[in-house]
N, C-alpha and C. Protein backbone atom coordinates (compact mmCIF):
# COMPACT_ATOMS: atom_id res chain seq x y z
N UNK A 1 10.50 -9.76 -99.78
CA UNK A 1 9.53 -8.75 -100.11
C UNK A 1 10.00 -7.93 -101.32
N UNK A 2 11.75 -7.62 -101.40
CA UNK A 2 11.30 -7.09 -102.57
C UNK A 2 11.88 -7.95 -104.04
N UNK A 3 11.79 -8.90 -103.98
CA UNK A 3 12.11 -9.85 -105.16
C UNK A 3 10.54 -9.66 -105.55
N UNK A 4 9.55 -9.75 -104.51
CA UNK A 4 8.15 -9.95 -105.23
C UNK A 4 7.91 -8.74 -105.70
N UNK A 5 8.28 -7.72 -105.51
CA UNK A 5 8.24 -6.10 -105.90
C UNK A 5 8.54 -5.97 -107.39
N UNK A 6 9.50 -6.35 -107.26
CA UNK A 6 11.20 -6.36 -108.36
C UNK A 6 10.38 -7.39 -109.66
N UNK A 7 9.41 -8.65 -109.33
CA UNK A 7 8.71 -9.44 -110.29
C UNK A 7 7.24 -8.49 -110.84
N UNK A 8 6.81 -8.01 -109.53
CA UNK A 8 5.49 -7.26 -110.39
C UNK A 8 5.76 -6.62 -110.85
N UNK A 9 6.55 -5.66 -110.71
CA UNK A 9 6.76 -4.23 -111.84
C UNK A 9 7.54 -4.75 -112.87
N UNK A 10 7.74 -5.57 -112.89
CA UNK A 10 9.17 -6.15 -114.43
C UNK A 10 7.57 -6.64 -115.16
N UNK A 11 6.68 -7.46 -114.40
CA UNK A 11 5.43 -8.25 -115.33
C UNK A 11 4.42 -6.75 -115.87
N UNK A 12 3.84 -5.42 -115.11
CA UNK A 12 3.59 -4.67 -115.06
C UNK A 12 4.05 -3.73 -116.47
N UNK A 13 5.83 -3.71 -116.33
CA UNK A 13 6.39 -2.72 -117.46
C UNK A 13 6.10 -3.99 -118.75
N UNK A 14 6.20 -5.20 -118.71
CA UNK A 14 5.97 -6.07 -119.81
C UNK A 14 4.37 -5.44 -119.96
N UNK A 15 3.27 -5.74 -119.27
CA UNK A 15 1.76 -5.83 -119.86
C UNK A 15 1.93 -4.66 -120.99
N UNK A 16 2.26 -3.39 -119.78
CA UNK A 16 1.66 -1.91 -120.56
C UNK A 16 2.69 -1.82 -122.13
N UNK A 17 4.05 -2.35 -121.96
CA UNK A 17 4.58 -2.34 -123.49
C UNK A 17 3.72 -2.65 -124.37
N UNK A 18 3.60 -4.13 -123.81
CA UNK A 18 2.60 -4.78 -125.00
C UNK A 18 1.43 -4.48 -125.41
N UNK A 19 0.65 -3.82 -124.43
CA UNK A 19 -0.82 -3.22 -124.48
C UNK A 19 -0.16 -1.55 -125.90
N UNK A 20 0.89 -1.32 -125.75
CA UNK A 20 1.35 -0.46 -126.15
C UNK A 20 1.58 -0.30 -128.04
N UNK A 21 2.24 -2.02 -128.06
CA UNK A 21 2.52 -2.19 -129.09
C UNK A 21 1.23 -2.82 -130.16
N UNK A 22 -0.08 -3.29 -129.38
CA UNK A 22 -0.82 -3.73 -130.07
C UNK A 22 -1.54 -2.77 -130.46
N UNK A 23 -1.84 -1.54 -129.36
CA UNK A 23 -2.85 -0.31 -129.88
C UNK A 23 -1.62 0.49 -131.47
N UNK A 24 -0.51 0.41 -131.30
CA UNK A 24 -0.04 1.30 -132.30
C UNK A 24 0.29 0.66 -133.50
N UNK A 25 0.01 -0.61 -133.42
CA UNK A 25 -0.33 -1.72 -134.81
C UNK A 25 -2.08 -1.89 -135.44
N UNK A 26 -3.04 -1.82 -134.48
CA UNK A 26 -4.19 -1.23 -135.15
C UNK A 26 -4.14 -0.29 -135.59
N UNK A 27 -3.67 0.80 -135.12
CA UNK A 27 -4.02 2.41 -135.88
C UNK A 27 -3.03 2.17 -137.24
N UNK A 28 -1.73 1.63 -137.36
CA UNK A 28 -1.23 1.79 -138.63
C UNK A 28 -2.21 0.87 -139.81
N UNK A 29 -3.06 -0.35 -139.01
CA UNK A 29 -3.75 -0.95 -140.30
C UNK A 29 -4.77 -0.28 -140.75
N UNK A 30 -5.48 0.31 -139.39
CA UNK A 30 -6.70 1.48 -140.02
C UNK A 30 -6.39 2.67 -141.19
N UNK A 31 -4.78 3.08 -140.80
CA UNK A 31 -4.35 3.95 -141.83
C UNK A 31 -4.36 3.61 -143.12
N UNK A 32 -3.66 1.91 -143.34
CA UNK A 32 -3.50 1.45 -144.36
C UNK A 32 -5.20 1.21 -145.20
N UNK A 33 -5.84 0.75 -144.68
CA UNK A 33 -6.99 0.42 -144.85
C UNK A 33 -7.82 1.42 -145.83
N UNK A 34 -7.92 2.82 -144.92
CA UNK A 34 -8.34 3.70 -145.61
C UNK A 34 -7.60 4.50 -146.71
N UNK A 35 -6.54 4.12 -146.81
CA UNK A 35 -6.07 4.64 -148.01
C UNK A 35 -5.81 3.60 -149.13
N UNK A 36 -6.43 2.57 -148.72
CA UNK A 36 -6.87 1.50 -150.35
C UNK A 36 -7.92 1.84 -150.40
N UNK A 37 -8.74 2.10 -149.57
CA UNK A 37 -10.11 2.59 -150.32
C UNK A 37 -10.01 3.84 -151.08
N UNK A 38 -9.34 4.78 -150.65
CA UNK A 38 -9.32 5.87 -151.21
C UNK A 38 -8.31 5.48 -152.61
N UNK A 39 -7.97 4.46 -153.32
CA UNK A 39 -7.26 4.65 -154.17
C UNK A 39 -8.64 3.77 -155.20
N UNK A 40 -9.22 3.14 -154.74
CA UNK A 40 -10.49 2.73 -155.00
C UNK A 40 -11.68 3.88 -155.43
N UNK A 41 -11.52 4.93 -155.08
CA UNK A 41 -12.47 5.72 -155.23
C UNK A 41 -12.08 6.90 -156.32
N UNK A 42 -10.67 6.77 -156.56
CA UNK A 42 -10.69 8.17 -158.10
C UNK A 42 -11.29 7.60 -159.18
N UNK A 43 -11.69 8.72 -159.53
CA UNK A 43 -12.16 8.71 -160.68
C UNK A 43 -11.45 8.82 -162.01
N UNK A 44 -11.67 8.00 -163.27
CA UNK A 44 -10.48 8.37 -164.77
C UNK A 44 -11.30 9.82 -164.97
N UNK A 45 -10.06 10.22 -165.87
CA UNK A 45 -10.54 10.72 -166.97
C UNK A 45 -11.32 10.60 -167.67
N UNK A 46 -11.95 11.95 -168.41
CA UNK A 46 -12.87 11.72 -168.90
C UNK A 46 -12.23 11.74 -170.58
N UNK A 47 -13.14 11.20 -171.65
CA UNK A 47 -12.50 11.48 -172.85
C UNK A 47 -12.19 12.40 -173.69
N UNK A 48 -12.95 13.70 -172.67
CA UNK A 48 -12.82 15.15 -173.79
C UNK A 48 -11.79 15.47 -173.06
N UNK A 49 -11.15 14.85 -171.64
CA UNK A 49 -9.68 15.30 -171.17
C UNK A 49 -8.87 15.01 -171.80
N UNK A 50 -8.71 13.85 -172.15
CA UNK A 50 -8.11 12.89 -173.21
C UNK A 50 -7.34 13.74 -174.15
N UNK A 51 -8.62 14.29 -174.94
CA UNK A 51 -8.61 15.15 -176.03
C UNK A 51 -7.91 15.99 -175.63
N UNK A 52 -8.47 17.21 -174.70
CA UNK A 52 -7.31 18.05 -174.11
C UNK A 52 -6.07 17.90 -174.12
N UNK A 53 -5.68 16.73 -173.26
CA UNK A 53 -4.36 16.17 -173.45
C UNK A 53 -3.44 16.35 -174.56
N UNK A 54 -4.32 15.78 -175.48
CA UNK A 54 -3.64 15.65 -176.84
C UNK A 54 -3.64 16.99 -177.64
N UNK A 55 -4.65 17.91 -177.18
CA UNK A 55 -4.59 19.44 -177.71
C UNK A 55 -3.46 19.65 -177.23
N UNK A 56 -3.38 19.52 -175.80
CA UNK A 56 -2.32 20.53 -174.96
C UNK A 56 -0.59 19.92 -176.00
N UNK A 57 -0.53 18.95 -176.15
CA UNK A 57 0.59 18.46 -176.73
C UNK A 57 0.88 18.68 -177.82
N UNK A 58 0.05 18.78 -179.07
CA UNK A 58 0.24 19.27 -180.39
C UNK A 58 -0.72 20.31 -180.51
N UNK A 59 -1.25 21.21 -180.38
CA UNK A 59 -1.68 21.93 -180.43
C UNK A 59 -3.21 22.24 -180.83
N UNK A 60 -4.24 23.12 -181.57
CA UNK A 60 -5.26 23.00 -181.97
C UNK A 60 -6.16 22.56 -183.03
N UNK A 61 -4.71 21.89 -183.54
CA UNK A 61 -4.86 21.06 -184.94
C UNK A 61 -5.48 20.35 -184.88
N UNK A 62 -5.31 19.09 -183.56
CA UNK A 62 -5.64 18.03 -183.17
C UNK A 62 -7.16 17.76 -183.87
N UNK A 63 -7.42 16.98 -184.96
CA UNK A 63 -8.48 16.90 -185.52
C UNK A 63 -9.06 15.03 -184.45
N UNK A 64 -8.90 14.22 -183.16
CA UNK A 64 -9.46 13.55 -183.24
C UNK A 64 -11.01 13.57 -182.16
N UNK A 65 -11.75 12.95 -182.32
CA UNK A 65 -12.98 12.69 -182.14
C UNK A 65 -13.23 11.83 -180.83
N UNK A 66 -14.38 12.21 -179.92
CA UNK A 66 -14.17 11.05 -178.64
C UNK A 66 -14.74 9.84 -179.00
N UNK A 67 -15.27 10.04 -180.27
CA UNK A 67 -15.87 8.50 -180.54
C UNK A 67 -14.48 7.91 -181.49
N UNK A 68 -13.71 8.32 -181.60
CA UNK A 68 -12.22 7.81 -181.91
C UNK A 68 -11.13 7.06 -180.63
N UNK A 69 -11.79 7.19 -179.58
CA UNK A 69 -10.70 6.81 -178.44
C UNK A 69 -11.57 5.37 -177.77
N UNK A 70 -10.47 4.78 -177.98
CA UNK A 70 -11.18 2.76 -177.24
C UNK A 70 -10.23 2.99 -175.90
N UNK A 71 -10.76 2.18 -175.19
CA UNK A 71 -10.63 1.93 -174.08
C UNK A 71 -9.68 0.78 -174.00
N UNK A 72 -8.51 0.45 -173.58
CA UNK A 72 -7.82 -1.13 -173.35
C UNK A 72 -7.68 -0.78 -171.74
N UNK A 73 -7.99 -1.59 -170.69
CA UNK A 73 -7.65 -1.49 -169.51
C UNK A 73 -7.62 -0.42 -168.56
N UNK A 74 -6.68 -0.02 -168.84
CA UNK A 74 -6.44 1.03 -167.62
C UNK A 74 -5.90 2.45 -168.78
N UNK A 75 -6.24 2.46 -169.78
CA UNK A 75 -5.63 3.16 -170.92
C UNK A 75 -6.74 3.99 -171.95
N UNK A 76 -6.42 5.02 -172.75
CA UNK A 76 -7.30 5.62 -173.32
C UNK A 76 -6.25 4.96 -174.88
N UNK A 77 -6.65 4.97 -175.76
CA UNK A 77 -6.08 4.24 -177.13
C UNK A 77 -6.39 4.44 -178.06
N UNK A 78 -5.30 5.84 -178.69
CA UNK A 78 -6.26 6.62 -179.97
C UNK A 78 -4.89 6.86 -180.99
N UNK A 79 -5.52 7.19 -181.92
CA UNK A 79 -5.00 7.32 -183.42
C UNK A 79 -4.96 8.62 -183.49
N UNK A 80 -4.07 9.51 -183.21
CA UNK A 80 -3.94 10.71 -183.42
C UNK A 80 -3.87 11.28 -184.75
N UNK A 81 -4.74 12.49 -185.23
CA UNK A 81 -4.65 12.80 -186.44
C UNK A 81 -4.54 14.54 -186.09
N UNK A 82 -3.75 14.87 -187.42
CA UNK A 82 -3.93 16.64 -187.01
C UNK A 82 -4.32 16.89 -188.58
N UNK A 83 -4.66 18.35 -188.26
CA UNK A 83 -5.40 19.01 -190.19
C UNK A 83 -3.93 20.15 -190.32
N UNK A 84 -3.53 19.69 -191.61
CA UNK A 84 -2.57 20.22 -191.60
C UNK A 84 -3.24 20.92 -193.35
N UNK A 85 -3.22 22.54 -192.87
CA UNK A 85 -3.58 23.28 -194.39
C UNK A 85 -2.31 23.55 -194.91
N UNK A 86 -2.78 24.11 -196.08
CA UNK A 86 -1.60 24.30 -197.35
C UNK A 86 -1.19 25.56 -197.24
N UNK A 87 -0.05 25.58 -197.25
CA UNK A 87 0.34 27.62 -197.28
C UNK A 87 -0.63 28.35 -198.09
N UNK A 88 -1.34 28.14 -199.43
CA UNK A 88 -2.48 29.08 -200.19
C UNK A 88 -3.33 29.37 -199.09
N UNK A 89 -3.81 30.15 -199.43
CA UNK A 89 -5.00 30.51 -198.88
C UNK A 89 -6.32 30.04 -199.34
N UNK A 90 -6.43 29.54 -200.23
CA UNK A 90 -8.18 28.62 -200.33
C UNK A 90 -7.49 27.24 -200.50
N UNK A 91 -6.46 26.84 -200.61
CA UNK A 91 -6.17 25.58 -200.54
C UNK A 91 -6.59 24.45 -199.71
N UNK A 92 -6.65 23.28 -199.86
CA UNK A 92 -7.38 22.24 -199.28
C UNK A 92 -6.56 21.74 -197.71
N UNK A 93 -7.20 21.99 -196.76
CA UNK A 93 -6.88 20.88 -195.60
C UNK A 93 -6.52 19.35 -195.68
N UNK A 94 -6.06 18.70 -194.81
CA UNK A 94 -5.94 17.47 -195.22
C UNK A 94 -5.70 16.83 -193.61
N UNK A 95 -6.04 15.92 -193.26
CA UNK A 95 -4.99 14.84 -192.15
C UNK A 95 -3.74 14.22 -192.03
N UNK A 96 -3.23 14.52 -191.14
CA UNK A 96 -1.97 13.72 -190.68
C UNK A 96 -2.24 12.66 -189.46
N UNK A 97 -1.62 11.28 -189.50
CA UNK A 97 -1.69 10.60 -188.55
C UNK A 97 -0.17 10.56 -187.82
N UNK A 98 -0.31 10.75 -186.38
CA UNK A 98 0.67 11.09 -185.66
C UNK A 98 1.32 9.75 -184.93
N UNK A 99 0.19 9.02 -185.17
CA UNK A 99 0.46 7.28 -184.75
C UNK A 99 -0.27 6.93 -183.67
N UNK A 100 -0.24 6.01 -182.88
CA UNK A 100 -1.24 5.03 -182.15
C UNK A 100 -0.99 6.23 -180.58
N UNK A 101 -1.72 6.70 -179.83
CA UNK A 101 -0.82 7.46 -178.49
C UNK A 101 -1.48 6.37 -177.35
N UNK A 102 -1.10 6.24 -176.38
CA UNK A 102 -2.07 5.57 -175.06
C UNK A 102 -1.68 6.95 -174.06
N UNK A 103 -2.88 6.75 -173.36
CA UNK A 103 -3.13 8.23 -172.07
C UNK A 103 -3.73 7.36 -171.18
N UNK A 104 -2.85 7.71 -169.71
CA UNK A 104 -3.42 6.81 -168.73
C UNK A 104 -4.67 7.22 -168.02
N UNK A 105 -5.78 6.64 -168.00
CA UNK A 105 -7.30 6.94 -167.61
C UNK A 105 -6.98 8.12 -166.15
N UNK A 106 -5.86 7.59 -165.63
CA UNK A 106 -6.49 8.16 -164.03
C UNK A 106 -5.20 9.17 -164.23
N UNK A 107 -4.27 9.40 -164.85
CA UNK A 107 -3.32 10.61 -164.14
C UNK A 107 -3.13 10.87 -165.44
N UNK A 108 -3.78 10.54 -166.39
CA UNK A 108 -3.84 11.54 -167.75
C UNK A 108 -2.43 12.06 -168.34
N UNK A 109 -1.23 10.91 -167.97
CA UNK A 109 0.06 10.73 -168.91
C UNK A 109 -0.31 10.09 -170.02
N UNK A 110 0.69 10.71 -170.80
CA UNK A 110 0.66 10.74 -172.62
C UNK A 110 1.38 9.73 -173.02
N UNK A 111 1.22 8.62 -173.39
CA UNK A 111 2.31 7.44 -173.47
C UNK A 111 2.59 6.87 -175.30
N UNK A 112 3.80 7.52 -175.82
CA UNK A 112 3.63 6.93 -177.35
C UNK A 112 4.14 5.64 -177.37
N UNK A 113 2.94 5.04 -178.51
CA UNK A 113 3.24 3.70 -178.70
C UNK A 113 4.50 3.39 -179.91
């Protein structure tokens, strides 16, 4: 009588483990699950952030244009130019090119090429 005791509760503590281990392996895939969607769902930048960006880094010089910024992939891809005036005072403005920059669409890092 109690060998048969001693077998159900040993088969018993086996079920409920296992019933145990399968419920706490769904909930970690549901976790996983919803947080690929949610990496699916940000939104980029926009291109006057872009711009910002590139204000915030050189300052208000920044002479470029959003119809100046192409798109490659996952990247914003612009030709940075600034207006750099002449110490006179009616003297002429002019452009500087600062070189090729890439800015990443979604976390809006500044990447020189």
């Amino acid at each position: 009588m109690k060998k048969k005791h001693i077998t159900i509760t040993i088969i018993l503590l086996i079920l409920i483990s296992l019933f145990l281990v399968i419920t706490i392996n769904k909930k970690e895939k549901s976790i996983n699950t919803s947080s690929e969607k949610h990496k699916l769902d940000v939104n980029p930048i926009s291109k006057e952030t872009a711009i910002n960006v590139l204000r915030a880094e050189y300052g208000d010089y920044v002479s470029t244009k959003v119809e100046d910024i192409k798109i490659v992939e996952n990247l914003y891809v612009v030709d940075v130019y600034i207006d750099i005036k002449d110490s006179e005072e009616d003297a002429q403005s002019h452009s500087q090119s600062l070189g090729v920059h890439k800015i990443d669409m979604f976390t809006g890092e500044l990447k020189k090429q």
